[in-house]
N, C-alpha and C. Protein backbone atom coordinates (compact mmCIF):
# COMPACT_ATOMS: atom_id res chain seq x y z
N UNK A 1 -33.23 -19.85 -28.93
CA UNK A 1 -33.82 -20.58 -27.83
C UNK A 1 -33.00 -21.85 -27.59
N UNK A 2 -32.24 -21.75 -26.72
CA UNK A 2 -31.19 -23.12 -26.44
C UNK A 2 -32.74 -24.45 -25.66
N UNK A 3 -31.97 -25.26 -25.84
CA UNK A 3 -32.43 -26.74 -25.29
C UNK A 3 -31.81 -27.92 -24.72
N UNK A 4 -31.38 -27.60 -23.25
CA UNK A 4 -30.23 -28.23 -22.49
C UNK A 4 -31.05 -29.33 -21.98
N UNK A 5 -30.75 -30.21 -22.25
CA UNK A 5 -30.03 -31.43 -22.91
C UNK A 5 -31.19 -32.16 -23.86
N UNK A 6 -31.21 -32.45 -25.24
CA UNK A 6 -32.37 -33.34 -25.32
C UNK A 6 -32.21 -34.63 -24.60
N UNK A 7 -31.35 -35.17 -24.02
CA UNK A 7 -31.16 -36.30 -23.33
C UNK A 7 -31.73 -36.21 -22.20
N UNK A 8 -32.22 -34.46 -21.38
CA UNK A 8 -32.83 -34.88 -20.57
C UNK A 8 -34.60 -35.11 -20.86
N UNK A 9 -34.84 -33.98 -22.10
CA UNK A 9 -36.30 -34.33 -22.79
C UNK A 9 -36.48 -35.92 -23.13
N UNK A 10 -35.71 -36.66 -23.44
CA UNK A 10 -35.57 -37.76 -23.97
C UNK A 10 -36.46 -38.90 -23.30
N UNK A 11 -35.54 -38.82 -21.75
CA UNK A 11 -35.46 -39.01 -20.06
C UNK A 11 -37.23 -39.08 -20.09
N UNK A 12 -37.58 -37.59 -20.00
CA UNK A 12 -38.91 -37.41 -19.70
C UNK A 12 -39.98 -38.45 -20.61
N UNK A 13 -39.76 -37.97 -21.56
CA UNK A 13 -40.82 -38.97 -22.72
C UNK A 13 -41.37 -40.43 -22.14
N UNK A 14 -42.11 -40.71 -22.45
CA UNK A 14 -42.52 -41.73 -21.94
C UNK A 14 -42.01 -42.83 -22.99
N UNK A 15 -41.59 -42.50 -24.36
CA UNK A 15 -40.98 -43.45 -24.80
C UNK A 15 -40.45 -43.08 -26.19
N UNK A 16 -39.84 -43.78 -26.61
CA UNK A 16 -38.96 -42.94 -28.68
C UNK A 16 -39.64 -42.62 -29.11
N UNK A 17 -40.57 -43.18 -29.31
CA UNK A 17 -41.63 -42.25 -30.50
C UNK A 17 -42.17 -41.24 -29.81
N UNK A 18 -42.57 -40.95 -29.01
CA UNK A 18 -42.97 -40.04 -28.19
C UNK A 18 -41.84 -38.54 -28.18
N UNK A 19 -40.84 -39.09 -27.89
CA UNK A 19 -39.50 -38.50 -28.01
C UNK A 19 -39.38 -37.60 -29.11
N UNK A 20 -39.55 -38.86 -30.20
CA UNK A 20 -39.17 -38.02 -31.56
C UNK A 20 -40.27 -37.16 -32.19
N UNK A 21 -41.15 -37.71 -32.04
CA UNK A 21 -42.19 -36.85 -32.59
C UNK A 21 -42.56 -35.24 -31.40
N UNK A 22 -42.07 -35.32 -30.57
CA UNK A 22 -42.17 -33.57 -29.80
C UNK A 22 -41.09 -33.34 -30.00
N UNK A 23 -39.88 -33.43 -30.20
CA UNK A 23 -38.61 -32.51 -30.89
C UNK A 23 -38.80 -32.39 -32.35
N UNK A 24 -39.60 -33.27 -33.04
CA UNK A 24 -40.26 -32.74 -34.34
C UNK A 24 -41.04 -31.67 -34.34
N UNK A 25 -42.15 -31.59 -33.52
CA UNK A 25 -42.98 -30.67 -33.26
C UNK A 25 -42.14 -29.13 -32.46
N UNK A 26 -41.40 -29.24 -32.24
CA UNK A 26 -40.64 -28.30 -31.05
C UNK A 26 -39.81 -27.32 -31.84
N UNK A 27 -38.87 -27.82 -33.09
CA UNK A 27 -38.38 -27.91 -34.07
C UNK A 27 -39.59 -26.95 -35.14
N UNK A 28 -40.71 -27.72 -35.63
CA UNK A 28 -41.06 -27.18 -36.88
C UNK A 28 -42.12 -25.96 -36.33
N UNK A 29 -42.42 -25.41 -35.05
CA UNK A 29 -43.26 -24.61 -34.06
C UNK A 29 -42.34 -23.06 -34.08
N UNK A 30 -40.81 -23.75 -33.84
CA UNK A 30 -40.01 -22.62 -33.71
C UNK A 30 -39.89 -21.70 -34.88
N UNK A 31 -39.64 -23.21 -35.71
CA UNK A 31 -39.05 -22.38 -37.36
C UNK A 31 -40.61 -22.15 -38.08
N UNK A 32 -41.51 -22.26 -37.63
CA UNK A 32 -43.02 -21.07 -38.15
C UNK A 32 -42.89 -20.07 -37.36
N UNK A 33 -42.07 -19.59 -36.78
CA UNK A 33 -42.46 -18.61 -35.49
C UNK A 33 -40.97 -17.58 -35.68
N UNK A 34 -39.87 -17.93 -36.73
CA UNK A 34 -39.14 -17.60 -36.95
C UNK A 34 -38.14 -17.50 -36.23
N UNK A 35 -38.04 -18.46 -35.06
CA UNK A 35 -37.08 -18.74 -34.20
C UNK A 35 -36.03 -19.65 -34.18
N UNK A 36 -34.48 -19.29 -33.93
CA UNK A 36 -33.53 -20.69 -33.97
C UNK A 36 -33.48 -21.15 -32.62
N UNK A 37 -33.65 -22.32 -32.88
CA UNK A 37 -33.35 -23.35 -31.84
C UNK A 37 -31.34 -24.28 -31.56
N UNK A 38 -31.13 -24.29 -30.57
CA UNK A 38 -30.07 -24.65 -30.35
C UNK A 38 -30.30 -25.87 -29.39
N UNK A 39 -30.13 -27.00 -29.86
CA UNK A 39 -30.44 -28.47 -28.74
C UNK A 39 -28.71 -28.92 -29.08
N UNK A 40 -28.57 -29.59 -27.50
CA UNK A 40 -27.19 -30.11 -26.95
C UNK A 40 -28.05 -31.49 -26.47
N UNK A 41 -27.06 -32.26 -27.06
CA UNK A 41 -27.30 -33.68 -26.99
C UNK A 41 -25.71 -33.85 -26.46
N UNK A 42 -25.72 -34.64 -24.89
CA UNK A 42 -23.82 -35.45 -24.84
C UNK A 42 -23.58 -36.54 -25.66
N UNK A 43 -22.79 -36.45 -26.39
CA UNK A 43 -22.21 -38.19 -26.80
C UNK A 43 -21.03 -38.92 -25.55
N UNK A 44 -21.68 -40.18 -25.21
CA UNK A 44 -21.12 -40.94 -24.18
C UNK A 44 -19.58 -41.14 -24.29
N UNK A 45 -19.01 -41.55 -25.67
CA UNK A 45 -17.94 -41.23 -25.31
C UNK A 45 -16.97 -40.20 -25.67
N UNK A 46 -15.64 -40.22 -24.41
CA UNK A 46 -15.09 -39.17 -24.09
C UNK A 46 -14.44 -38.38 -25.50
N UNK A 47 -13.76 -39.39 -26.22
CA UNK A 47 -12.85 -39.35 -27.66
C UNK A 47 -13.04 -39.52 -28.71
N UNK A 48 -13.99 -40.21 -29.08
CA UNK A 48 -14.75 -40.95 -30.28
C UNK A 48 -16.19 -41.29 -30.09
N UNK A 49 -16.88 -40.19 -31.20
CA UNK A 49 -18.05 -40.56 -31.53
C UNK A 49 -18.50 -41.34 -32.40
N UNK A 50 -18.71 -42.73 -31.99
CA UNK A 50 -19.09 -43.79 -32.97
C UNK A 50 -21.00 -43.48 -33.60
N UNK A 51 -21.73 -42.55 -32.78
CA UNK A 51 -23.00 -41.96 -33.63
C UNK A 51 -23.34 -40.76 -32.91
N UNK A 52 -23.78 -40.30 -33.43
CA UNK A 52 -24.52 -38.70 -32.57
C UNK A 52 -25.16 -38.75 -31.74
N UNK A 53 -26.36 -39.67 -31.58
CA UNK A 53 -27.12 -39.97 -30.71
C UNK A 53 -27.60 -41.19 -30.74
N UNK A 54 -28.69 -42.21 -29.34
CA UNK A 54 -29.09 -43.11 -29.85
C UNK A 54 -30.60 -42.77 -30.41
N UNK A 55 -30.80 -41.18 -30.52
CA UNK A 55 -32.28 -41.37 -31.05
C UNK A 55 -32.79 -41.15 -32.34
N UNK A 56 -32.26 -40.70 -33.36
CA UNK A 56 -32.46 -40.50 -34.79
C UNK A 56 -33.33 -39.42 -34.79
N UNK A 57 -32.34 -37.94 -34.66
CA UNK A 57 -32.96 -36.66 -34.23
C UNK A 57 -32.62 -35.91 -35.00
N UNK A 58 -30.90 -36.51 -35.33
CA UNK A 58 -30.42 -35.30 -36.19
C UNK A 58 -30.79 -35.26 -37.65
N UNK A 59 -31.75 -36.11 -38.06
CA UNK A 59 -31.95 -35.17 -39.53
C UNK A 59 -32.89 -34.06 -39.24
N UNK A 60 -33.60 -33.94 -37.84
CA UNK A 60 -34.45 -32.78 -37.94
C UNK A 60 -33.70 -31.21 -37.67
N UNK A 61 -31.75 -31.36 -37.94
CA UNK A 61 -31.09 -30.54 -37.91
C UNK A 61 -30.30 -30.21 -39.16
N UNK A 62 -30.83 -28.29 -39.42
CA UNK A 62 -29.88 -28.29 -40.25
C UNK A 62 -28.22 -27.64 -40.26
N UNK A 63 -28.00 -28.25 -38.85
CA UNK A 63 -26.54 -28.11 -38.51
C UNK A 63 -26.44 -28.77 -37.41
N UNK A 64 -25.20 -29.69 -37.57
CA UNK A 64 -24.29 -30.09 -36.58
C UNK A 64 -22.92 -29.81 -36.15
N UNK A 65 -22.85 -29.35 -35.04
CA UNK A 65 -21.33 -29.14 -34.63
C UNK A 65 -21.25 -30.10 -33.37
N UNK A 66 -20.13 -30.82 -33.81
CA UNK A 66 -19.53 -32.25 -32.58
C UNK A 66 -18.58 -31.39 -31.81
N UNK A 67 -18.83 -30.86 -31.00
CA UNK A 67 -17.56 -30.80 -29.86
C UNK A 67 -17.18 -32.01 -29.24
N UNK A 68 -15.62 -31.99 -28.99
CA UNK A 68 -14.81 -33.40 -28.62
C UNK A 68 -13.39 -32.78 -27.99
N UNK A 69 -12.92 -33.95 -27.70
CA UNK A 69 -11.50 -33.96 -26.75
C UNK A 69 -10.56 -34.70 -27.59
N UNK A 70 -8.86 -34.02 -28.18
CA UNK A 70 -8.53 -34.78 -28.66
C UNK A 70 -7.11 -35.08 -28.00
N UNK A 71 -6.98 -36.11 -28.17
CA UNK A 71 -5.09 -36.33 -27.48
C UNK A 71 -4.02 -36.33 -27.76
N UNK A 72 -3.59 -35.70 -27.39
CA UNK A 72 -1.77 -34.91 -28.56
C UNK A 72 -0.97 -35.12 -27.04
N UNK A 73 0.21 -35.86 -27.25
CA UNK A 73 1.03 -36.40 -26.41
C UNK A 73 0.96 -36.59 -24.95
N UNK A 74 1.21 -35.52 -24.20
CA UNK A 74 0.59 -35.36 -22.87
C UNK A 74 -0.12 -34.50 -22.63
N UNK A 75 -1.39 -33.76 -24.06
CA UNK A 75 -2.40 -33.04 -22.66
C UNK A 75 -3.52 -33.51 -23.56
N UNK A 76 -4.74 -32.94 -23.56
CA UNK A 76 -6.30 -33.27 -24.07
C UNK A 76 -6.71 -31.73 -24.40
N UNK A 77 -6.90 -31.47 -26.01
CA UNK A 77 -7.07 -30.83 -26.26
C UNK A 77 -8.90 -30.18 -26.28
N UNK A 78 -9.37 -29.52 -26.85
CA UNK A 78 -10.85 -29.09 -27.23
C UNK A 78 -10.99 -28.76 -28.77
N UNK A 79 -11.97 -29.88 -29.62
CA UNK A 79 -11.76 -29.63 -31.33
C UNK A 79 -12.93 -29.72 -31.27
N UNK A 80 -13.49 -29.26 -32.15
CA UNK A 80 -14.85 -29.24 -33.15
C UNK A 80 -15.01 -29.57 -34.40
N UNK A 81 -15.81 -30.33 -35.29
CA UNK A 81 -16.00 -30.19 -36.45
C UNK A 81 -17.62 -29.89 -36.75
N UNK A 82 -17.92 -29.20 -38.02
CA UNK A 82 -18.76 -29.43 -38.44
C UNK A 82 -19.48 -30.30 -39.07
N UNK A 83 -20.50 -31.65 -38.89
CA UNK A 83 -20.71 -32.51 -39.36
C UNK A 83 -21.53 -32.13 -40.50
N UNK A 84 -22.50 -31.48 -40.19
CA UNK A 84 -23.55 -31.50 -41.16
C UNK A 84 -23.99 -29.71 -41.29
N UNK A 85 -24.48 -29.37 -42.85
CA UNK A 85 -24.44 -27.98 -42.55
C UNK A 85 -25.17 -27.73 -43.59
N UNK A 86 -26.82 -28.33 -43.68
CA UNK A 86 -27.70 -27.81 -44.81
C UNK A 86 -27.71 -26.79 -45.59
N UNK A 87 -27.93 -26.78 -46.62
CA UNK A 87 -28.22 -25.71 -47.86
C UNK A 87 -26.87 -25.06 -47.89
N UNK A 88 -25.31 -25.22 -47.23
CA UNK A 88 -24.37 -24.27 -47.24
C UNK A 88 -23.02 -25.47 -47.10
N UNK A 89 -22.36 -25.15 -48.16
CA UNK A 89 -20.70 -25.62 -47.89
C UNK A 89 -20.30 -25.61 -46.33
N UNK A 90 -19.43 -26.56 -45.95
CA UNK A 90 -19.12 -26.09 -44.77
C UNK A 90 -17.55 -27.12 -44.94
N UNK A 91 -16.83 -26.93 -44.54
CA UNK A 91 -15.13 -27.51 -44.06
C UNK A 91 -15.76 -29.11 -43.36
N UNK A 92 -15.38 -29.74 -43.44
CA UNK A 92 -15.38 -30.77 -42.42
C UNK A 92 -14.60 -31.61 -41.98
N UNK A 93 -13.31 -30.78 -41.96
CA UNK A 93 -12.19 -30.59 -41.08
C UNK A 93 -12.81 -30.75 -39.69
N UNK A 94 -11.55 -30.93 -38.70
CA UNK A 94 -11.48 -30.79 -37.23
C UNK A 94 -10.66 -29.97 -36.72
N UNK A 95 -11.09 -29.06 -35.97
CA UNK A 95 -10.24 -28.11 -35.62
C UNK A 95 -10.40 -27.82 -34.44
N UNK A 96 -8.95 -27.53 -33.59
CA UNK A 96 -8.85 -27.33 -32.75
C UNK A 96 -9.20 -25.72 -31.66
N UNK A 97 -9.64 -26.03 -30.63
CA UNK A 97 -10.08 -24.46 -30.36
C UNK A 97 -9.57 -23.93 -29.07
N UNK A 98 -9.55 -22.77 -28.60
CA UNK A 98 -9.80 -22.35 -26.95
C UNK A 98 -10.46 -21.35 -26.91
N UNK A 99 -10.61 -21.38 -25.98
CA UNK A 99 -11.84 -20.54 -25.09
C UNK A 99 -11.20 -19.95 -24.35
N UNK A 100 -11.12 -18.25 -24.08
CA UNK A 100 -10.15 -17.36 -23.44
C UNK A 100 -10.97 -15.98 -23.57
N UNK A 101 -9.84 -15.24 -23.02
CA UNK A 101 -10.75 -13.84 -22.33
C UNK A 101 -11.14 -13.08 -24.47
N UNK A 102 -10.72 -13.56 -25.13
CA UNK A 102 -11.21 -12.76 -26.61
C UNK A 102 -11.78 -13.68 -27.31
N UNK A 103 -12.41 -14.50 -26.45
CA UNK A 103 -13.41 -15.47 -27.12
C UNK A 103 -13.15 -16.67 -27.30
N UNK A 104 -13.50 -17.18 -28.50
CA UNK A 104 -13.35 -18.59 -28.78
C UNK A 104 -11.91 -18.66 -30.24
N UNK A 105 -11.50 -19.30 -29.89
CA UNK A 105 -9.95 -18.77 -30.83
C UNK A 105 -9.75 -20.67 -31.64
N UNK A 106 -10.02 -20.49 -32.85
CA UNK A 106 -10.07 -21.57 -33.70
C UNK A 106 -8.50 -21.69 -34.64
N UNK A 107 -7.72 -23.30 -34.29
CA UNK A 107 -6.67 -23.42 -34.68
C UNK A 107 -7.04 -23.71 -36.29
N UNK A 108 -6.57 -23.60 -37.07
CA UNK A 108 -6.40 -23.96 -38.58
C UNK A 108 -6.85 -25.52 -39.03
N UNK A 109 -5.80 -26.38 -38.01
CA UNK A 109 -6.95 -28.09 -38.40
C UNK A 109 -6.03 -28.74 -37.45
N UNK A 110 -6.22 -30.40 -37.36
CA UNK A 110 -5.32 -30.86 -36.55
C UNK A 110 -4.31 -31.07 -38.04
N UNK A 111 -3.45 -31.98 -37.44
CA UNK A 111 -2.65 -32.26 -35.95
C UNK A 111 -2.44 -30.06 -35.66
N UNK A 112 -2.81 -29.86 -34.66
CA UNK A 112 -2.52 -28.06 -34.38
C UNK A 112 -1.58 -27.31 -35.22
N UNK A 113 -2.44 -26.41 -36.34
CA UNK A 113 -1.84 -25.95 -36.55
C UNK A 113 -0.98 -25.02 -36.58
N UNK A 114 -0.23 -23.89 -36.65
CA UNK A 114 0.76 -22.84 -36.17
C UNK A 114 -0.34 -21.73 -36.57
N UNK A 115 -0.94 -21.88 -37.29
CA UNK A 115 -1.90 -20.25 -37.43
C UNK A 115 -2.92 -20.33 -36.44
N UNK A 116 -3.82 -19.00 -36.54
CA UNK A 116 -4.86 -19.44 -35.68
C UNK A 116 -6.07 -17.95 -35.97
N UNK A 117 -7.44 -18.65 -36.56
CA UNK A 117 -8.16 -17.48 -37.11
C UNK A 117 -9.35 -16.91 -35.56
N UNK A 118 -9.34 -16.04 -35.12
CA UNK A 118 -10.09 -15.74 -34.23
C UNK A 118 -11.49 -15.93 -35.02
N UNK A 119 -12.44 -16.19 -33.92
CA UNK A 119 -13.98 -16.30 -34.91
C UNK A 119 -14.80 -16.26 -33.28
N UNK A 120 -16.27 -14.98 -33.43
CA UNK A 120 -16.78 -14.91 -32.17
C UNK A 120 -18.01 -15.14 -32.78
């Protein structure tokens, strides 16, 4: 069950606590019901995420993936890392990606590396 944008649920709330406590509830409703939830939050800026959000949401996640833009001489690439990745090891590397007709095609790490592992 995706959730585009909590920034716009956010919007709606009449105020933070309000906020936080129904994506708490929204969150622990799904996972009794045996459902995953997928919420997209934007971070404001373009290159550098100085925090995830301004609402203190993400510990009610047990995964984060930051999509970002990174800059390698003259173009702007598309990287991801995994920030956070409960109960399971995860890399927390940055790696570079594209998006093309065989999916989503993940470079090895920055600075780009020469291999490249397909992953759908």
């Amino acid at each position: 069950m995706p959730v585009d944008s909590l920034a716009d649920l956010r919007m709606a709330a009449a105020d933070e606590t309000r906020f936080r406590e129904f994506v708490y509830s929204l969150v622990q409703r799904f996972s009794r019901l045996g459902v995953s939830i997928v919420m997209t939050f934007e971070v404001q800026d373009l290159f550098e995420a100085p925090r995830l959000s301004d609402s203190a949401v993400s510990h009610l996640s047990d995964n984060i993936v930051l999509l970002s833009y990174v800059k390698e001489q003259n173009s702007i690439n598309r990287a991801m890392s995994v920030v956070k990745s409960r109960a399971s090891h995860h890399e927390p590397g940055i790696r570079q990606f594209l998006i093309g007709p065989d999916g989503i095609v993940l470079a090895d790490g920055l600075p780009g590396g020469d291999k490249a592992t397909q992953r759908r």
